[in-house]
Protein backbone atom coordinates (compact mmCIF):
# COMPACT_ATOMS: atom_id res chain seq x y z
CA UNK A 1 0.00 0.00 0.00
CA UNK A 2 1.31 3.46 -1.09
CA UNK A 3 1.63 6.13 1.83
CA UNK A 4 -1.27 8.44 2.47
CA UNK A 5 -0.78 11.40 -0.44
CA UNK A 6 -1.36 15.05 1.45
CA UNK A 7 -1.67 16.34 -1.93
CA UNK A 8 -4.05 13.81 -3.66
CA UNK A 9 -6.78 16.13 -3.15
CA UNK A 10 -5.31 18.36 -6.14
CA UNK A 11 -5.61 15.42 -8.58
CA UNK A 12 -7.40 16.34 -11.57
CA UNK A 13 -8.02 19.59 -10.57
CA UNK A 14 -6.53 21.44 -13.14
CA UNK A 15 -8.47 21.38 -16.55
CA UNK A 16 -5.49 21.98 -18.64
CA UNK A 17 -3.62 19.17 -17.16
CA UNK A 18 -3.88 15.20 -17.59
CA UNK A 19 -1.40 13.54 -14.45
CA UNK A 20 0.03 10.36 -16.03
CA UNK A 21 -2.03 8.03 -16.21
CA UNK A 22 -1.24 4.35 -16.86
CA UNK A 23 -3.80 2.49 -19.56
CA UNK A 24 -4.25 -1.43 -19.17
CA UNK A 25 -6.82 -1.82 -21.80
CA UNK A 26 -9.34 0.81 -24.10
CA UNK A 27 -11.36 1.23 -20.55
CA UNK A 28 -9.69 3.93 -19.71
CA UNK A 29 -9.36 5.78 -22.80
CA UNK A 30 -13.13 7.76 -23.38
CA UNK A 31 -12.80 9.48 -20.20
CA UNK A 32 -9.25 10.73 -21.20
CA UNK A 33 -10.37 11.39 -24.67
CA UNK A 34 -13.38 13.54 -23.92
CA UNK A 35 -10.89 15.55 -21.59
CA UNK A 36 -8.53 16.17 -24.63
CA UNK A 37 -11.40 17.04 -26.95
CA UNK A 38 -12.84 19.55 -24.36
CA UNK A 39 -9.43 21.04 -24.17
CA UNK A 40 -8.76 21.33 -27.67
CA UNK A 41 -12.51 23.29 -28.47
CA UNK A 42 -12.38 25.28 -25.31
CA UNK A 43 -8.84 26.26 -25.01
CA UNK A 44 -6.84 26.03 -28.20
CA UNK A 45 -10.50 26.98 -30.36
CA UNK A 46 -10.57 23.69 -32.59
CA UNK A 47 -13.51 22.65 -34.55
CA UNK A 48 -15.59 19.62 -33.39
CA UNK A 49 -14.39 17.44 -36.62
CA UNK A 50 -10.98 18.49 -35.49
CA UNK A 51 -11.11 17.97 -32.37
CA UNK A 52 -12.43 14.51 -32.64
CA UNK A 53 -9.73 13.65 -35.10
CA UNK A 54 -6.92 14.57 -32.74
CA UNK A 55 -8.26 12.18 -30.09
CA UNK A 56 -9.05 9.21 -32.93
CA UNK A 57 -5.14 9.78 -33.83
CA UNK A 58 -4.05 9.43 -29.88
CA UNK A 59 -6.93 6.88 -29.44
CA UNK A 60 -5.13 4.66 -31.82
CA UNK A 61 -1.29 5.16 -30.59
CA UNK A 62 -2.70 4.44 -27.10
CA UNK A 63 -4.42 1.30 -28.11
CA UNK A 64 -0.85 0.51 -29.10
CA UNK A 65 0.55 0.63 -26.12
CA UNK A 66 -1.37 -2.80 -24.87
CA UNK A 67 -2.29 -4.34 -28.05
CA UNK A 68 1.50 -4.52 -29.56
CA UNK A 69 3.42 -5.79 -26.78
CA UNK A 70 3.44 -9.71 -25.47
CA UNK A 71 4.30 -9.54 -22.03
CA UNK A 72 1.12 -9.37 -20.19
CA UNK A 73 2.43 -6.83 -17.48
CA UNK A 74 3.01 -3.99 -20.11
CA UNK A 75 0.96 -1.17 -19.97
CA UNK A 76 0.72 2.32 -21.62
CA UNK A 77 0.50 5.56 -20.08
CA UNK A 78 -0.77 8.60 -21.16
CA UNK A 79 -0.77 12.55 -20.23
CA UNK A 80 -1.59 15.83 -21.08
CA UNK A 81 -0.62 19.74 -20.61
CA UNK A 82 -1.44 23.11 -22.17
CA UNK A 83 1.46 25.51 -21.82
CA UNK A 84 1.40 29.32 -22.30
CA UNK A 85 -1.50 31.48 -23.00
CA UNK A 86 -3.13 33.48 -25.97
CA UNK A 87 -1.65 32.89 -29.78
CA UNK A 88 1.21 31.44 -27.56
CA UNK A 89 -1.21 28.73 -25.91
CA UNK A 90 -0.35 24.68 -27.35
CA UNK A 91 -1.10 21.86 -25.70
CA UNK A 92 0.86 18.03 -25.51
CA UNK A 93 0.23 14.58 -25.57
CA UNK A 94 2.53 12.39 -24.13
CA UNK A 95 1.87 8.25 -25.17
CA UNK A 96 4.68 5.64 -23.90
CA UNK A 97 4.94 2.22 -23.06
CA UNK A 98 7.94 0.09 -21.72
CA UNK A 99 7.45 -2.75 -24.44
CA UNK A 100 9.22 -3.86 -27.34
CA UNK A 101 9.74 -1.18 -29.29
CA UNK A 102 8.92 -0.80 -33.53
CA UNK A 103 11.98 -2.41 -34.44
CA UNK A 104 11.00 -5.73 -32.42
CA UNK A 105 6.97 -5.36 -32.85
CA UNK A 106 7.41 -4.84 -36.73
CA UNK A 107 9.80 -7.47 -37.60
CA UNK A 108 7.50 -10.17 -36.28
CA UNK A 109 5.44 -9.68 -39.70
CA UNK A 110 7.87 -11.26 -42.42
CA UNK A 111 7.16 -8.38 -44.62
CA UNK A 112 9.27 -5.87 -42.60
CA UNK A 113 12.40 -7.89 -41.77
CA UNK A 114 14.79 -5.08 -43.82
CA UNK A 115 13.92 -3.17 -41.01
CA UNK A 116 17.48 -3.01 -39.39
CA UNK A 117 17.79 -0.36 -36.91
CA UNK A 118 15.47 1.58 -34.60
CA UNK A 119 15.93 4.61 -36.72
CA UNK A 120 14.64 2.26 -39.48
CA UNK A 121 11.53 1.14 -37.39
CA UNK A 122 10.06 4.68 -36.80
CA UNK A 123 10.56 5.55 -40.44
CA UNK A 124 8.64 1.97 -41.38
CA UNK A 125 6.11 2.74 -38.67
CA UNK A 126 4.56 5.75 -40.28
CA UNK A 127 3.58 4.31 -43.49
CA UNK A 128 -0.08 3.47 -44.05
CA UNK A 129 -0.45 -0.54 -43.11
CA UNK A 130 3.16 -1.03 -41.63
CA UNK A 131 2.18 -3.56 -38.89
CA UNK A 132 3.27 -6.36 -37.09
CA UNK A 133 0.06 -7.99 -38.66
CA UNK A 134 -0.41 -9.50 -42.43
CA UNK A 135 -3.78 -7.46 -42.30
CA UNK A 136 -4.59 -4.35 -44.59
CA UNK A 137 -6.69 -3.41 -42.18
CA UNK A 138 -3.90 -3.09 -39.71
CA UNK A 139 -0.95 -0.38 -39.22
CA UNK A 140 -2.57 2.82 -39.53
CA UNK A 141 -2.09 4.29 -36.04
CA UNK A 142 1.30 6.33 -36.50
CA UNK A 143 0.43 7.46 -40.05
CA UNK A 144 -3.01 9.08 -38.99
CA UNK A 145 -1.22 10.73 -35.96
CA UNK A 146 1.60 11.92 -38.43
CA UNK A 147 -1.07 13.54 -41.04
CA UNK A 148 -3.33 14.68 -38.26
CA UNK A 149 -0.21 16.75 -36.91
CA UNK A 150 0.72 17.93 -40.10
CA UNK A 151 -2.63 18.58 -41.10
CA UNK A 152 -2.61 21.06 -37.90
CA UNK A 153 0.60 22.10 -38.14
CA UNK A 154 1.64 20.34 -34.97
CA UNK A 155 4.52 18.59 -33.81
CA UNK A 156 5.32 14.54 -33.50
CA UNK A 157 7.96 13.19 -31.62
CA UNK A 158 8.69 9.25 -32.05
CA UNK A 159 11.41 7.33 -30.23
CA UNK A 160 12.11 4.15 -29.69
CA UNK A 161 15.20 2.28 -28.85
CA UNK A 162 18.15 4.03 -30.02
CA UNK A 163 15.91 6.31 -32.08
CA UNK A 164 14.00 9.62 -32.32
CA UNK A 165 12.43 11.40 -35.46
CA UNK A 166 10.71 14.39 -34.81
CA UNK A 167 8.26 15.88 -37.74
CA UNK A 168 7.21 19.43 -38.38
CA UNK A 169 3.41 20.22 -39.70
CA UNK A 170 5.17 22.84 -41.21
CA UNK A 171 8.02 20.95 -43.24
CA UNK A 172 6.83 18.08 -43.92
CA UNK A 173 9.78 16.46 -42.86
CA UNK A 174 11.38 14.08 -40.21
CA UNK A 175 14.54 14.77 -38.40
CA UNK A 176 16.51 11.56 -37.43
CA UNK A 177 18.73 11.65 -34.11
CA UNK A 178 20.42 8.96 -32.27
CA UNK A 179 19.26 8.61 -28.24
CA UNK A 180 20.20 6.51 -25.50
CA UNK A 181 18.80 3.42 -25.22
CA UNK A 182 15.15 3.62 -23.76
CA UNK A 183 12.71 0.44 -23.81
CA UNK A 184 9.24 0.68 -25.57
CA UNK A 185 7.56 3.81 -27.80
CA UNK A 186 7.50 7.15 -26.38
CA UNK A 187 5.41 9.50 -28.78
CA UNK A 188 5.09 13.71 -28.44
CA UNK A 189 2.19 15.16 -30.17
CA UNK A 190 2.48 18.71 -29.62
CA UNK A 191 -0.92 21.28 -31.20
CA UNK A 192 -0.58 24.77 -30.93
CA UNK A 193 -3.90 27.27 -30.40
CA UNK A 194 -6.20 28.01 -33.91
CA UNK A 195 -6.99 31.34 -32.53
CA UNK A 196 -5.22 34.96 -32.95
CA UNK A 197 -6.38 36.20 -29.19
């Protein structure tokens, strides 16, 4: 049992703010999901339709978290913060797990075995239908998270392994850098405000 918390009280009490919060299976998600849409229409002025596209896109990576990784004690977790105020206002999405990582999840399908490095994996991972599963109907998470932030002219951040790309709504492009070693998929998606106030 965890010691008594004086300052548990405080928990969710800021509307801008998701704590971490660890995800075992799609339960937990629509609570966390309504949260993000609220704060994208109310705070950073998104449409409805856009809104609800951002949380499909981090509806799917988090579904990764649990659905892609074989050891029955991984789990995802998930949070959320707004930063700054007025046209300077954006909010992130962090989405990580402590799994097996692209390289290892995507080379289970024979199909992706020229996937050598980590670097590799991420760049694999973002094309429609790259999946650990021979399925069409499969691998479509990163790539609607990558044209929903470009599409906003956001910010994704993907690492894994010895890997991070970051991509820029505005480039169009992916960035490649080498990074410790750090087990699982950490992802970044970071939206700034649609209004001028």
């Amino acid at each position: 049992m965890l010691p008594w918390n004086p300052y548990e009280y405080l928990h969710g009490s800021n509307p801008m703010l998701i704590e971490v919060t660890k995800l075992t299976g799609g339960l937990s998600l629509p609570e966390l999901l309504d949260h993000i849409i609220d704060v994208l229409r109310t705070s950073l002025s998104y449409e409805k339709y856009d809104a609800f596209d951002v949380a499909t896109s981090v509806s799917e990576v988090s579904q990764n978290t649990f659905d892609h990784n074989r050891d029955s004690d991984t789990c995802g977790f998930l949070a959320m913060q707004v930063y700054g105020t007025g046209r300077k206002r954006f909010l992130e999405i962090g989405v990580a797990d402590y799994g097996d990582g692209l390289a290892t999840t995507l080379r289970r399908n024979p199909k992706n075995l020229s996937v050598r490095s980590d670097a590799d994996a991420i760049l694999k991972a973002v094309q429609l239908g790259a999946s650990e599963h021979d399925d069409p109907t499969r691998g479509s998470g990163l790539y609607h998270l990558l044209q929903t932030g470009y599409k906003h002219q956001g910010t994704i951040q993907i690492r894994s392994g010895r890997a991070k790309v970051r991509y820029r709504g505005d480039k169009r492009q992916g960035w490649r850098f080498d990074v410790p070693h750090l087990d699982g998929v950490q992802i970044a998606l970071i939206l700034r405000t649609k209004t001028q106030s």
